[in-house]
PDB file of N, CA and C in Angstrom:
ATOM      1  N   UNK A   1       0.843  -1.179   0.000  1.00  0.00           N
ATOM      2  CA  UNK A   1       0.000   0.000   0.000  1.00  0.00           C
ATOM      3  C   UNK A   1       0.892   1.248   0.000  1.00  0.00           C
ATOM      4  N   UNK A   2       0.618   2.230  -0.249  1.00  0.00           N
ATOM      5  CA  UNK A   2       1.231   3.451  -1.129  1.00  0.00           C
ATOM      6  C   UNK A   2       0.586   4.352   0.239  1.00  0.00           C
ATOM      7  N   UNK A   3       1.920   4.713   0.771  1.00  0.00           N
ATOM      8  CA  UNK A   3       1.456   5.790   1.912  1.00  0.00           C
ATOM      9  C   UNK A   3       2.619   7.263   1.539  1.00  0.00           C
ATOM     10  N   UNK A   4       1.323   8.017   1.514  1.00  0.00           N
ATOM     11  CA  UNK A   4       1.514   9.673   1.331  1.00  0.00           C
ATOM     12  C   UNK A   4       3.078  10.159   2.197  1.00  0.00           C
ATOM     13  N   UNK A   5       3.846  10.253   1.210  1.00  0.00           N
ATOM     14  CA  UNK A   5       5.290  11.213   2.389  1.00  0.00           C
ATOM     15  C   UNK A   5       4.501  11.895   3.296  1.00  0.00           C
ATOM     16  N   UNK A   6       5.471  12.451   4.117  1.00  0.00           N
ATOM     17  CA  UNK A   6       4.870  13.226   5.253  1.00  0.00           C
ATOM     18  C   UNK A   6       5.206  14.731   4.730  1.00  0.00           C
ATOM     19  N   UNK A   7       4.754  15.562   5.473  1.00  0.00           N
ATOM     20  CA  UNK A   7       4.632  17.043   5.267  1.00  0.00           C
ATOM     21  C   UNK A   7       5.913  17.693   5.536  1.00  0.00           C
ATOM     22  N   UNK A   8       6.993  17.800   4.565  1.00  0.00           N
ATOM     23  CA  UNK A   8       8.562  18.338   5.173  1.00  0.00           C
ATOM     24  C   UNK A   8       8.610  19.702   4.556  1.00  0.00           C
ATOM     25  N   UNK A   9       8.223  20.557   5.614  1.00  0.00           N
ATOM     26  CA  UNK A   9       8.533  21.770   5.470  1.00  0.00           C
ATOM     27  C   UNK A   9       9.563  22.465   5.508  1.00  0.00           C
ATOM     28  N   UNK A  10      10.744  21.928   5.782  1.00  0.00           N
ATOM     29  CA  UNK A  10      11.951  22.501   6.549  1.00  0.00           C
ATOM     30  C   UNK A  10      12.641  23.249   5.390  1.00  0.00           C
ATOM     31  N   UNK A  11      12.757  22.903   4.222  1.00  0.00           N
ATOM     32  CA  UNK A  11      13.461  23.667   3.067  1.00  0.00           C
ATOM     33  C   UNK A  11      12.345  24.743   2.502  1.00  0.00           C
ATOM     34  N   UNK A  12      11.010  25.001   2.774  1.00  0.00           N
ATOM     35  CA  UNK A  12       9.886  26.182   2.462  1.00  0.00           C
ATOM     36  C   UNK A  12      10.408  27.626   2.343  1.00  0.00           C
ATOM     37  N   UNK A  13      11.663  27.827   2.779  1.00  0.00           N
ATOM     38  CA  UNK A  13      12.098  28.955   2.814  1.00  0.00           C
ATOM     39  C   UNK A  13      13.248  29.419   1.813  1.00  0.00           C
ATOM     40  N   UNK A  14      13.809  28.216   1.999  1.00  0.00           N
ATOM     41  CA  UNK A  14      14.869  28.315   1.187  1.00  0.00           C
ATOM     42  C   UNK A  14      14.410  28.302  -0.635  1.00  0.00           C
ATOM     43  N   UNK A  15      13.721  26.871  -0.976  1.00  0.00           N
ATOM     44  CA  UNK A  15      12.736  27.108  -2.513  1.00  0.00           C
ATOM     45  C   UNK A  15      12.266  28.363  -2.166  1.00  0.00           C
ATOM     46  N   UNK A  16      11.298  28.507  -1.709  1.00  0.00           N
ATOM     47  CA  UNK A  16      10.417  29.994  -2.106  1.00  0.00           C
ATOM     48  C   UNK A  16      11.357  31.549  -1.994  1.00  0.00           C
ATOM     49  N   UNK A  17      12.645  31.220  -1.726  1.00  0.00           N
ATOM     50  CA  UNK A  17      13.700  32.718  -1.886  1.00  0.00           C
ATOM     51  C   UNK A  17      14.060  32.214  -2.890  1.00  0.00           C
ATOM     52  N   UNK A  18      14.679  31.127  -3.558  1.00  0.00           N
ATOM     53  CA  UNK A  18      15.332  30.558  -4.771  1.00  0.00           C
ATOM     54  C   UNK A  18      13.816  30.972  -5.853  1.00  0.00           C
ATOM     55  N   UNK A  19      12.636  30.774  -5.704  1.00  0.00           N
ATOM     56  CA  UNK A  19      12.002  31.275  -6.729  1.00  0.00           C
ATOM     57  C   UNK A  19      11.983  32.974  -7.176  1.00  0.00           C
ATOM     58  N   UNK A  20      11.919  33.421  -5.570  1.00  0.00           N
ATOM     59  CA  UNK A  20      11.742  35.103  -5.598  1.00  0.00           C
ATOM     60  C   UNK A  20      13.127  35.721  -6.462  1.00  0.00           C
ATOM     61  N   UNK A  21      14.271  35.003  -6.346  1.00  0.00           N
ATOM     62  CA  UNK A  21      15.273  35.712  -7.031  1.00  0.00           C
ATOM     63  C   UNK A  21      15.020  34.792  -8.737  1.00  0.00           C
ATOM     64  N   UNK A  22      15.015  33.728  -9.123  1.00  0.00           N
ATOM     65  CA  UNK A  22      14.517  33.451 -10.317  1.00  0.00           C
ATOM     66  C   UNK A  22      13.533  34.645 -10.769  1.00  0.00           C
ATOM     67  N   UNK A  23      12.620  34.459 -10.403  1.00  0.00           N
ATOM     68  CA  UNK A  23      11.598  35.688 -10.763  1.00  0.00           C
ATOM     69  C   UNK A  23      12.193  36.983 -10.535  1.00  0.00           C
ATOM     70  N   UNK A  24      13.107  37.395 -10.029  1.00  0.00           N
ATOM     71  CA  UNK A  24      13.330  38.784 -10.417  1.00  0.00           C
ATOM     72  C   UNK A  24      14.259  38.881 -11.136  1.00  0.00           C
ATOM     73  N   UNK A  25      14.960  38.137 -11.355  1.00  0.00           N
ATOM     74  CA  UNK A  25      16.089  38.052 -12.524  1.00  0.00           C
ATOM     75  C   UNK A  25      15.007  37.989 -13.828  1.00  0.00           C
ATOM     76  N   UNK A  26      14.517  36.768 -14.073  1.00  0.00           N
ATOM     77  CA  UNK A  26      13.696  37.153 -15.041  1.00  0.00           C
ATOM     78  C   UNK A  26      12.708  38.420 -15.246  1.00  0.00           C
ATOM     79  N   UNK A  27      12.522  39.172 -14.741  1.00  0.00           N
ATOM     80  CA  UNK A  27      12.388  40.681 -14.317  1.00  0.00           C
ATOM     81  C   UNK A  27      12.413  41.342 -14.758  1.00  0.00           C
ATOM     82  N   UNK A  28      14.138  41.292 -14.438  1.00  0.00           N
ATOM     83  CA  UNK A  28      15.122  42.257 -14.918  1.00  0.00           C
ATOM     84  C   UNK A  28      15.586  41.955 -16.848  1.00  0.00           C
ATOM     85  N   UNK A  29      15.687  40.687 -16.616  1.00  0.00           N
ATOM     86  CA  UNK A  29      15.758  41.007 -18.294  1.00  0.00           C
ATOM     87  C   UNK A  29      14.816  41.064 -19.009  1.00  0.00           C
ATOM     88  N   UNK A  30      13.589  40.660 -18.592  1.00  0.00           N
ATOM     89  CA  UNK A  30      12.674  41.089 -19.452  1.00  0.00           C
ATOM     90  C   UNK A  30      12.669  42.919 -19.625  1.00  0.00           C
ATOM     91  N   UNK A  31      12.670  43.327 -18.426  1.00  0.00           N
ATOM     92  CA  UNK A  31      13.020  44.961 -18.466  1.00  0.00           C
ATOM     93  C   UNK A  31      14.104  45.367 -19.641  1.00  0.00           C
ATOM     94  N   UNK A  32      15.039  44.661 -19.325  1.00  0.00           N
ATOM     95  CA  UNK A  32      15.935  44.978 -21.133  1.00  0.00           C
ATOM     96  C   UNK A  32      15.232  44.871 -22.008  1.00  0.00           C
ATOM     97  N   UNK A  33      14.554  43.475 -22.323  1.00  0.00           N
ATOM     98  CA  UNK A  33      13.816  43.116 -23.839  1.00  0.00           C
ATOM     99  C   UNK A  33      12.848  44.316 -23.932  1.00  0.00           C
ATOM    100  N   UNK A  34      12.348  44.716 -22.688  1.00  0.00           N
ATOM    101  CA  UNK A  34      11.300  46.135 -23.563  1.00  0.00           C
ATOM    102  C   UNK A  34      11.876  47.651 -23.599  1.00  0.00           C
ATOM    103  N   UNK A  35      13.320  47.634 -22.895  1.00  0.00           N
ATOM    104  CA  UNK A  35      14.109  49.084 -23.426  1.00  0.00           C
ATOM    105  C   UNK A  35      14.143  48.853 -24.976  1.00  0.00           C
ATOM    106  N   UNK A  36      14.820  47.382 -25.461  1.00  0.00           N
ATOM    107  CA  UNK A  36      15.292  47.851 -26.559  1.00  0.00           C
ATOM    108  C   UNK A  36      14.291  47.273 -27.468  1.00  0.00           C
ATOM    109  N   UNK A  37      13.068  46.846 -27.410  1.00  0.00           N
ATOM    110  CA  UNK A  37      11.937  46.440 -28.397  1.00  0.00           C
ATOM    111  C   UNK A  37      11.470  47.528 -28.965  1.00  0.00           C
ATOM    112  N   UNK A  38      11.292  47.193 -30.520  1.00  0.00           N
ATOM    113  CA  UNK A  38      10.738  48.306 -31.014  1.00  0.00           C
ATOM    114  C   UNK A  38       9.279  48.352 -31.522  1.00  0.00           C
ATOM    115  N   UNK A  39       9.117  46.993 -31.288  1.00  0.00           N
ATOM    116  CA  UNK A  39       7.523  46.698 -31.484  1.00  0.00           C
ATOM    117  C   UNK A  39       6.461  47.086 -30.101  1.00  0.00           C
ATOM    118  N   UNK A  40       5.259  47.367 -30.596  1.00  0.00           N
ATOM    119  CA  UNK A  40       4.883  48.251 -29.297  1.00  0.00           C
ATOM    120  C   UNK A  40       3.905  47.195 -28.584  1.00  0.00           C
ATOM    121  N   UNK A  41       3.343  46.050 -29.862  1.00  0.00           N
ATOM    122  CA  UNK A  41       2.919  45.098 -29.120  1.00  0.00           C
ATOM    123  C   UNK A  41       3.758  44.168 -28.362  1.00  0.00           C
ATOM    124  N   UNK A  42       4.876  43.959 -28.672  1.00  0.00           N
ATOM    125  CA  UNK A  42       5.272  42.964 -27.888  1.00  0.00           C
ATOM    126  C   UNK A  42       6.249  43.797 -26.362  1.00  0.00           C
ATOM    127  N   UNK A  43       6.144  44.914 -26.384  1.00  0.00           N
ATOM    128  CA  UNK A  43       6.104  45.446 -25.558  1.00  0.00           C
ATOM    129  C   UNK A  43       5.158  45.959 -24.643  1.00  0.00           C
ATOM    130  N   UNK A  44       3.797  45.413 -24.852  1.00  0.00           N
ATOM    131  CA  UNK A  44       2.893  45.612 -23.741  1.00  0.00           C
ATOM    132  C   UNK A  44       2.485  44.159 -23.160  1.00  0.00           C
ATOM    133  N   UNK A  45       2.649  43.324 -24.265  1.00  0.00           N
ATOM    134  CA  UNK A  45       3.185  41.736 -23.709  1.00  0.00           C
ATOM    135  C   UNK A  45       4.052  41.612 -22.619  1.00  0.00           C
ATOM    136  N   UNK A  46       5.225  42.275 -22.785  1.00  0.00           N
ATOM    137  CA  UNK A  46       6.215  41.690 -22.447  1.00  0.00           C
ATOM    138  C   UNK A  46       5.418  42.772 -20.433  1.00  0.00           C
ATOM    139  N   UNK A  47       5.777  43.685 -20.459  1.00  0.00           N
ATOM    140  CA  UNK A  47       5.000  44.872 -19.327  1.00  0.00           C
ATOM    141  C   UNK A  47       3.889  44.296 -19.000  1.00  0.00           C
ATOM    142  N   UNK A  48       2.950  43.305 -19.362  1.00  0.00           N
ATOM    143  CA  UNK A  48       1.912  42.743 -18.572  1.00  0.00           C
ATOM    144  C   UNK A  48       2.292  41.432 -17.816  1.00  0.00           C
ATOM    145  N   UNK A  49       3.541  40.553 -18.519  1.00  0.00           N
ATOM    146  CA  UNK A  49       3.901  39.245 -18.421  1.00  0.00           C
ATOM    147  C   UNK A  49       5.172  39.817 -16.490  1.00  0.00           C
ATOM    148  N   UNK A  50       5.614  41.163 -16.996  1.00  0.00           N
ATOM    149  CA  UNK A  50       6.160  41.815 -15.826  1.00  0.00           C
ATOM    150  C   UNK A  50       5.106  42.176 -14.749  1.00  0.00           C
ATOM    151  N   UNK A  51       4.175  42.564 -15.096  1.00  0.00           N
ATOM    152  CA  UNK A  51       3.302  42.823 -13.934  1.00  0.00           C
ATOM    153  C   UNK A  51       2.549  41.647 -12.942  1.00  0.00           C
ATOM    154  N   UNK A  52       3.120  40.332 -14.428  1.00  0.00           N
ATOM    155  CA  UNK A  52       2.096  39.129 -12.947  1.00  0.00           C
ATOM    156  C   UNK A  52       3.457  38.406 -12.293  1.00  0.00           C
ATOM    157  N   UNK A  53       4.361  39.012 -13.063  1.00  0.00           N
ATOM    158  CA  UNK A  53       6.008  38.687 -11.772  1.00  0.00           C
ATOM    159  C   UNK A  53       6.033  39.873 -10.712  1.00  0.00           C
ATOM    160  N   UNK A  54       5.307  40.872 -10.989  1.00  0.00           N
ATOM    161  CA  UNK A  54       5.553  41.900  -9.824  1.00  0.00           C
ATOM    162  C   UNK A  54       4.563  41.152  -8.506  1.00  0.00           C
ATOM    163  N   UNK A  55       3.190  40.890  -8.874  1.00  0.00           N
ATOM    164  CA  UNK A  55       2.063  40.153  -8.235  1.00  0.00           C
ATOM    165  C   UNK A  55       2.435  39.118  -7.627  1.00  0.00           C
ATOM    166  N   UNK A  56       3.109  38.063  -8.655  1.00  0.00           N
ATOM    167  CA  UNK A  56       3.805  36.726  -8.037  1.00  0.00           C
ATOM    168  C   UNK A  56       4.925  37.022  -6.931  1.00  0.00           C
ATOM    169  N   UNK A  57       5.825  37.889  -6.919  1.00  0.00           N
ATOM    170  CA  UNK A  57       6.801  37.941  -6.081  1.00  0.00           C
ATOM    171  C   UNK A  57       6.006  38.996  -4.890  1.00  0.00           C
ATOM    172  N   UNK A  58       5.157  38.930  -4.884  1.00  0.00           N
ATOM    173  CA  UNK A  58       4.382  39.956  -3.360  1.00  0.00           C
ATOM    174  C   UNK A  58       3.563  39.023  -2.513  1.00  0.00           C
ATOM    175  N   UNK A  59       3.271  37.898  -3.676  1.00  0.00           N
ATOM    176  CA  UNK A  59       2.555  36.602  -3.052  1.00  0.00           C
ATOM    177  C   UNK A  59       3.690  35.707  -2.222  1.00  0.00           C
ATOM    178  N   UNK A  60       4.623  35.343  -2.987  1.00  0.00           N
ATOM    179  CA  UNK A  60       5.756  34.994  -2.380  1.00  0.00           C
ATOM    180  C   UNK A  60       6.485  35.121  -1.258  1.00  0.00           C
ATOM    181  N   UNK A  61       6.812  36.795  -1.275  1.00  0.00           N
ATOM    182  CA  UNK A  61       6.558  37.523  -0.264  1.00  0.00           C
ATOM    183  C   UNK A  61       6.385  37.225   1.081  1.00  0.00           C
ATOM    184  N   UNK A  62       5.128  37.059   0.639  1.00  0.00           N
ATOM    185  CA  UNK A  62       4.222  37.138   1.798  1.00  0.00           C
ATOM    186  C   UNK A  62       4.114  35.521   2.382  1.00  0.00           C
ATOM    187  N   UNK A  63       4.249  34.733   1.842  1.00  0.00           N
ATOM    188  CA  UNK A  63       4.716  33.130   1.728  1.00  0.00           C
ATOM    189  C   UNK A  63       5.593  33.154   2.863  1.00  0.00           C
ATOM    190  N   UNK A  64       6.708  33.709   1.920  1.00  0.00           N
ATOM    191  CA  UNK A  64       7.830  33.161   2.929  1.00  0.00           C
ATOM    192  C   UNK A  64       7.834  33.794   4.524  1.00  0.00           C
ATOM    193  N   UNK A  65       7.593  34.690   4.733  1.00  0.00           N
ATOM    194  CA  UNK A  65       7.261  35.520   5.640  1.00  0.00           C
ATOM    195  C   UNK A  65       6.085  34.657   7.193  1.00  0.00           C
ATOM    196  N   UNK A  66       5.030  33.967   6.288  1.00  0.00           N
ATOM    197  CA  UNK A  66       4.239  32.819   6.821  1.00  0.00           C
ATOM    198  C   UNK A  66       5.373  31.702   7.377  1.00  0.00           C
ATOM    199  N   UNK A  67       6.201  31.238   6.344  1.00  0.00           N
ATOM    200  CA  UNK A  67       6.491  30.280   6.359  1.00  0.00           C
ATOM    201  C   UNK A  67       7.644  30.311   7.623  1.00  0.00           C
ATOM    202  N   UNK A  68       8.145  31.353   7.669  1.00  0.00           N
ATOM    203  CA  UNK A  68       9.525  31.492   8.678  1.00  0.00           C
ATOM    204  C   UNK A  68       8.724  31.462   9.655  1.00  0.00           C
ATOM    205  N   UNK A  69       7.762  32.536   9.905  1.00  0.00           N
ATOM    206  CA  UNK A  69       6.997  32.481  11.128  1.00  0.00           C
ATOM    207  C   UNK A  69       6.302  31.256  11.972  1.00  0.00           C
ATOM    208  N   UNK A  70       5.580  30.179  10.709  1.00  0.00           N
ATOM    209  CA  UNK A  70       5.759  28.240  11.567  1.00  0.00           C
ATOM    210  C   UNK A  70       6.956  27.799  11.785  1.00  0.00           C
ATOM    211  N   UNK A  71       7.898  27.980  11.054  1.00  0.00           N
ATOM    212  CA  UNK A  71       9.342  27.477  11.039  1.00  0.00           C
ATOM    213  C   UNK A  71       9.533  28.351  11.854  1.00  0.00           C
ATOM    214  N   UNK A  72       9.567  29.271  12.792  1.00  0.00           N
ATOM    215  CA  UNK A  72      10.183  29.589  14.266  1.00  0.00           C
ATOM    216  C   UNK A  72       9.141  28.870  15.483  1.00  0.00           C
ATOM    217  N   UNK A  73       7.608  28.765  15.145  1.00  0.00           N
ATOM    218  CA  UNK A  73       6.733  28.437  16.013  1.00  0.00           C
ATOM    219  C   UNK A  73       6.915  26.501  15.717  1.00  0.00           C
ATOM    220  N   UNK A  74       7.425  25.994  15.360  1.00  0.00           N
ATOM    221  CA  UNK A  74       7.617  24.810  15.275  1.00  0.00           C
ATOM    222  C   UNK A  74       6.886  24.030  14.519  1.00  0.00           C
ATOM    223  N   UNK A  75       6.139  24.998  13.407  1.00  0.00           N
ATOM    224  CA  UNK A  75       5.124  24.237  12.465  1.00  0.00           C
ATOM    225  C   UNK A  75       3.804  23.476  13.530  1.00  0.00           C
ATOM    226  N   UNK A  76       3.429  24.166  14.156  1.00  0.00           N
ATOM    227  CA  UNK A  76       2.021  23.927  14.772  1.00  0.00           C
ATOM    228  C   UNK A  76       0.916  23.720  14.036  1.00  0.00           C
TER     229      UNK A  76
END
């Protein structure tokens, strides 16, 4: 019978900062691709695809922030 791993939270902090800097690196160069784009559609592409990394990394944020706070309370 096939029993469910258990709930290992202990690295929650560490992935979810390793995503927040992925995502802002990708960010940042997308911020290049629309200095130097000269197309205006794919520059409001590119400025909307930035705005749900601005959203995603506030969610994140706010994640990890949760997450340190069980990870000091002992995951209660």
């Amino acid at each position: 019978m096939n029993r469910p791993k258990p709930d290992d939270r202990r690295d929650n902090v560490d992935r979810i900062q390793n995503n927040i800097d992925h995502t802002i690196a990708n960010f940042r160069e997308t911020e290049d691709m629309i200095e130097n784009s000269v197309d205006t559609k794919q520059k409001s592409e590119l400025q909307a695809k930035n705005e749900r990394r601005e959203n995603a990394i506030k969610g994140m944020r706010k994640e990890i922030r949760d997450e340190a706070l069980d990870k000091k309370n002992g995951y209660v």
